[in-house]
C-alpha atoms as a PDB file:
ATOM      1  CA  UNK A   1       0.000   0.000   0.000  1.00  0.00           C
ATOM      2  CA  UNK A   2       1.601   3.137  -1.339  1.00  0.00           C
ATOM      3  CA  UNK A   3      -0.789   5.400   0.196  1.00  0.00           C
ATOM      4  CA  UNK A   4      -0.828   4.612   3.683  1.00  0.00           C
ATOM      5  CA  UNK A   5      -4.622   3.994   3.520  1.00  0.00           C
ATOM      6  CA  UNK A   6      -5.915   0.950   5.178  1.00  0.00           C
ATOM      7  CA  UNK A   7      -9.810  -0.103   5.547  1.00  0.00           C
ATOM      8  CA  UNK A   8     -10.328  -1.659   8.823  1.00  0.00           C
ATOM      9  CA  UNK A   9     -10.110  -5.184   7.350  1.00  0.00           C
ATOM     10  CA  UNK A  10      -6.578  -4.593   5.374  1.00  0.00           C
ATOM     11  CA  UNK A  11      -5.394  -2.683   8.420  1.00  0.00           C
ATOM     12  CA  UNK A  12      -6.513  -5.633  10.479  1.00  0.00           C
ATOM     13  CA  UNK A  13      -4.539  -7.947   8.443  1.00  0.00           C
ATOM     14  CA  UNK A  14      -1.146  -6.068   7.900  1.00  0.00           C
ATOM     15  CA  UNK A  15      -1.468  -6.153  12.063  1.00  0.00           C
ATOM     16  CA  UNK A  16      -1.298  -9.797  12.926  1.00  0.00           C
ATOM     17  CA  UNK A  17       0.754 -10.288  10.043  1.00  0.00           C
ATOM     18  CA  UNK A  18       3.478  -7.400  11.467  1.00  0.00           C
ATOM     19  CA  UNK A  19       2.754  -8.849  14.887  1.00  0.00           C
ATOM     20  CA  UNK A  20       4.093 -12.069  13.418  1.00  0.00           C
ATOM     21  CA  UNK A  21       6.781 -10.368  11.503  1.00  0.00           C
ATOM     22  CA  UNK A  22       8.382  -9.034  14.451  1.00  0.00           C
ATOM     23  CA  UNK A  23       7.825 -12.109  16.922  1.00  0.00           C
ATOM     24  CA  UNK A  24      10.334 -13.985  14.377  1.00  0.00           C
ATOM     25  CA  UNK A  25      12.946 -11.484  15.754  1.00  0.00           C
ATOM     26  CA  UNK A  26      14.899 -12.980  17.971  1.00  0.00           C
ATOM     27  CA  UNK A  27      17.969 -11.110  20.262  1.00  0.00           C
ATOM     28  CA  UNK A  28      20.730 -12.488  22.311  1.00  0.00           C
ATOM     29  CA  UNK A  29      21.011 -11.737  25.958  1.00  0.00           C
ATOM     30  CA  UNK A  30      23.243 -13.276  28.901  1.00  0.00           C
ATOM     31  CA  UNK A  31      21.196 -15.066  32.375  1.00  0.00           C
ATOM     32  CA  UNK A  32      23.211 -15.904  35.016  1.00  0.00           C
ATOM     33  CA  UNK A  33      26.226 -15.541  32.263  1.00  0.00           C
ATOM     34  CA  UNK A  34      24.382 -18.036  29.606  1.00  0.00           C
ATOM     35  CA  UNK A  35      23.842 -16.702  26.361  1.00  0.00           C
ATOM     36  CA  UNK A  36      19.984 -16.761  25.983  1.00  0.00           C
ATOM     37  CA  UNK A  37      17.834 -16.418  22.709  1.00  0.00           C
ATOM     38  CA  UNK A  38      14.669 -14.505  23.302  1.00  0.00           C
ATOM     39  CA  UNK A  39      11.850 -13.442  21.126  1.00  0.00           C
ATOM     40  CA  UNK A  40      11.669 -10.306  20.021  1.00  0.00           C
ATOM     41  CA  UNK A  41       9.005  -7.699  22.080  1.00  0.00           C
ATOM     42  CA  UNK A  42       9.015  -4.995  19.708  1.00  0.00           C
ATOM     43  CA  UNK A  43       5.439  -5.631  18.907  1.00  0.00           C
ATOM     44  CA  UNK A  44       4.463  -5.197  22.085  1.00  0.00           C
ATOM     45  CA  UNK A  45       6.479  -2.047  22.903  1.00  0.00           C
ATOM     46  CA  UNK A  46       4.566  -0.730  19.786  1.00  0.00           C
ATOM     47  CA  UNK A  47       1.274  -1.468  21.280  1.00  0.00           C
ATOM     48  CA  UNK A  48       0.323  -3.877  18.176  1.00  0.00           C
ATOM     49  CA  UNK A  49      -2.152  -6.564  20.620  1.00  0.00           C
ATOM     50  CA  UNK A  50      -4.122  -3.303  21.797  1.00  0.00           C
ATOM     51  CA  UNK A  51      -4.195  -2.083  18.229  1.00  0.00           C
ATOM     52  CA  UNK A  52      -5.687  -5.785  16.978  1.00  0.00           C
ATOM     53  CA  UNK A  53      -7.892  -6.221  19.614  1.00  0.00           C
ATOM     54  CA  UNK A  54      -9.508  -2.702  19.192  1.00  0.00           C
ATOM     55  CA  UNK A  55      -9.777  -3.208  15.168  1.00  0.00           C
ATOM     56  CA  UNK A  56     -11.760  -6.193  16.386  1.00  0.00           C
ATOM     57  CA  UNK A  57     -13.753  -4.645  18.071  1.00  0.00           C
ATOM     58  CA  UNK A  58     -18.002  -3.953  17.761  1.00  0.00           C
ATOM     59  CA  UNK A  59     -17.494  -0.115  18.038  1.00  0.00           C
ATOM     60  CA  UNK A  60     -16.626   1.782  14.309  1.00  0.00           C
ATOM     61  CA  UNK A  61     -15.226   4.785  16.654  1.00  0.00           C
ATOM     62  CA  UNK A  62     -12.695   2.240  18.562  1.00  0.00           C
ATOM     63  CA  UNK A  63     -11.965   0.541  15.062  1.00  0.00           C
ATOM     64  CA  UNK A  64     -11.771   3.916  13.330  1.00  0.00           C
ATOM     65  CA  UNK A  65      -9.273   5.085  15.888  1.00  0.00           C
ATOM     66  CA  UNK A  66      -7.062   1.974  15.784  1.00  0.00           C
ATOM     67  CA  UNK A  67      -6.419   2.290  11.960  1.00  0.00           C
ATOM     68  CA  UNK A  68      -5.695   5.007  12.431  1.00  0.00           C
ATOM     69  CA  UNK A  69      -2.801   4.029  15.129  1.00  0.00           C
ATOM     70  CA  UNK A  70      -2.084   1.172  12.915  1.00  0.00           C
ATOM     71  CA  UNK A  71      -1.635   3.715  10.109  1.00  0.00           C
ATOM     72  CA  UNK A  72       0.731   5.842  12.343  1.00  0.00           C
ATOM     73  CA  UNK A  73       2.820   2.491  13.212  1.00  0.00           C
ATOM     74  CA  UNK A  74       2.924   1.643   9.444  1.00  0.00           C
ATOM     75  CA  UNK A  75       4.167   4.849   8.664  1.00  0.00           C
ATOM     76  CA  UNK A  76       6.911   4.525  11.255  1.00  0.00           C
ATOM     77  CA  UNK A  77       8.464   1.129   9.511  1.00  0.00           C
ATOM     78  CA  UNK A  78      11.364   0.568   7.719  1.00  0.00           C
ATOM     79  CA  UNK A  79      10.614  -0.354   4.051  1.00  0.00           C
ATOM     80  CA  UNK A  80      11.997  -3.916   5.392  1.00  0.00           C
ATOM     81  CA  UNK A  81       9.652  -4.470   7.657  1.00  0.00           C
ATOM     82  CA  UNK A  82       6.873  -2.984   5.218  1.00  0.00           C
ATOM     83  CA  UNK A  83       8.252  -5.487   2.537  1.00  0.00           C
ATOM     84  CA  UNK A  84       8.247  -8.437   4.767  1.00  0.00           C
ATOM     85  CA  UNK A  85       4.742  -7.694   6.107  1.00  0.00           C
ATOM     86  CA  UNK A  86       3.517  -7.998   2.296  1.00  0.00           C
ATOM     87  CA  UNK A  87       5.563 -10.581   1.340  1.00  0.00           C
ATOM     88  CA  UNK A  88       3.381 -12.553   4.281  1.00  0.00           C
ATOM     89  CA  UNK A  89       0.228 -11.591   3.507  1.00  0.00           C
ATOM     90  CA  UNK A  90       0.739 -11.948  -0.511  1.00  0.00           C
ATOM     91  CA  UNK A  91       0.235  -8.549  -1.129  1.00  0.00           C
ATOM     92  CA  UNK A  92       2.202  -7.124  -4.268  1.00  0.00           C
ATOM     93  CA  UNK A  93       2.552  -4.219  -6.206  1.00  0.00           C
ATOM     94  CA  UNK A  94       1.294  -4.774  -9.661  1.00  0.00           C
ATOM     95  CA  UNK A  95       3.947  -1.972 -11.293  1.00  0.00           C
ATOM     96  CA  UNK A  96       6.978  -3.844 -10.122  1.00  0.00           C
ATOM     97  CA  UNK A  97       5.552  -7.390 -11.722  1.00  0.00           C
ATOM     98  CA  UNK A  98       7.566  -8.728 -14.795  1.00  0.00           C
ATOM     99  CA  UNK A  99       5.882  -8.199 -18.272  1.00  0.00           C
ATOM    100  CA  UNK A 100       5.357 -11.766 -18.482  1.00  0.00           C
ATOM    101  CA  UNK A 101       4.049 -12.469 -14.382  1.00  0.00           C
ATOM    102  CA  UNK A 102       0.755 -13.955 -15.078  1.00  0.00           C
ATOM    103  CA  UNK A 103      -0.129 -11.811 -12.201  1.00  0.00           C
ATOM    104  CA  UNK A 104       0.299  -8.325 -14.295  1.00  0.00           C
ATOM    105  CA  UNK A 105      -2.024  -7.090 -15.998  1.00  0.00           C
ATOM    106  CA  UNK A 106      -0.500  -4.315 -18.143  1.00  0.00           C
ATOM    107  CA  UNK A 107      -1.547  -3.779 -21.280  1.00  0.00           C
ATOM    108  CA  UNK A 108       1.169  -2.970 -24.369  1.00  0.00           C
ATOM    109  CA  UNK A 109       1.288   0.643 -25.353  1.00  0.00           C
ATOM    110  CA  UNK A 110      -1.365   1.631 -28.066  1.00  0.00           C
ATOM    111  CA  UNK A 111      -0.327   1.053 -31.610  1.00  0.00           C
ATOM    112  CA  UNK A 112       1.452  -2.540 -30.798  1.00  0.00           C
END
């Protein structure tokens, strides 16, 4: 989405789908002098559970205001994070598709 714009469903989506994204992230740390793996809490410092819950939600005003949030959090990505959040959810951009991607549907220039 090159626009930013999310309805509530889409916006929905791209949310568990980042929320997923950034669980895979995992960081190093030393306990009692081990070296632990642990999973990444990023989404949770961003406030992504609150965000999903609300966009599930009965209320249009709390869903309304949680796209918006979600929209504000999207904007704040890297184009990484963006990229792996579509790649996920199977989103593409039709412009960047090969000619021949049965996916595209460009049309050749008139007169061809």
């Amino acid at each position: 989405m090159t626009d930013n714009r999310f309805s509530e469903q889409s916006a929905l989506s791209a949310a568990q789908a980042l929320q997923q994204v950034l669980a895979r992230r995992t960081h190093k740390r030393k306990v009692l002098g081990e070296e632990c793996i642990v999973p990444g809490q990023l989404g949770e410092a961003l406030g992504l559970p609150a965000v999903i819950h609300r966009l599930q939600s009965r209320s249009g005003r709390a869903r309304s205001e949680a796209r918006e949030r979600f929209e504000a959090i999207w904007a704040s990505l890297s184009e990484s994070s963006r990229k792996r959040v579509r790649d996920e959810l199977g989103w593409y951009d039709p412009r960047e598709l090969d000619w021949e991607d049965p996916r595209s549907n460009r049309r050749p220039a008139e007169g061809y």
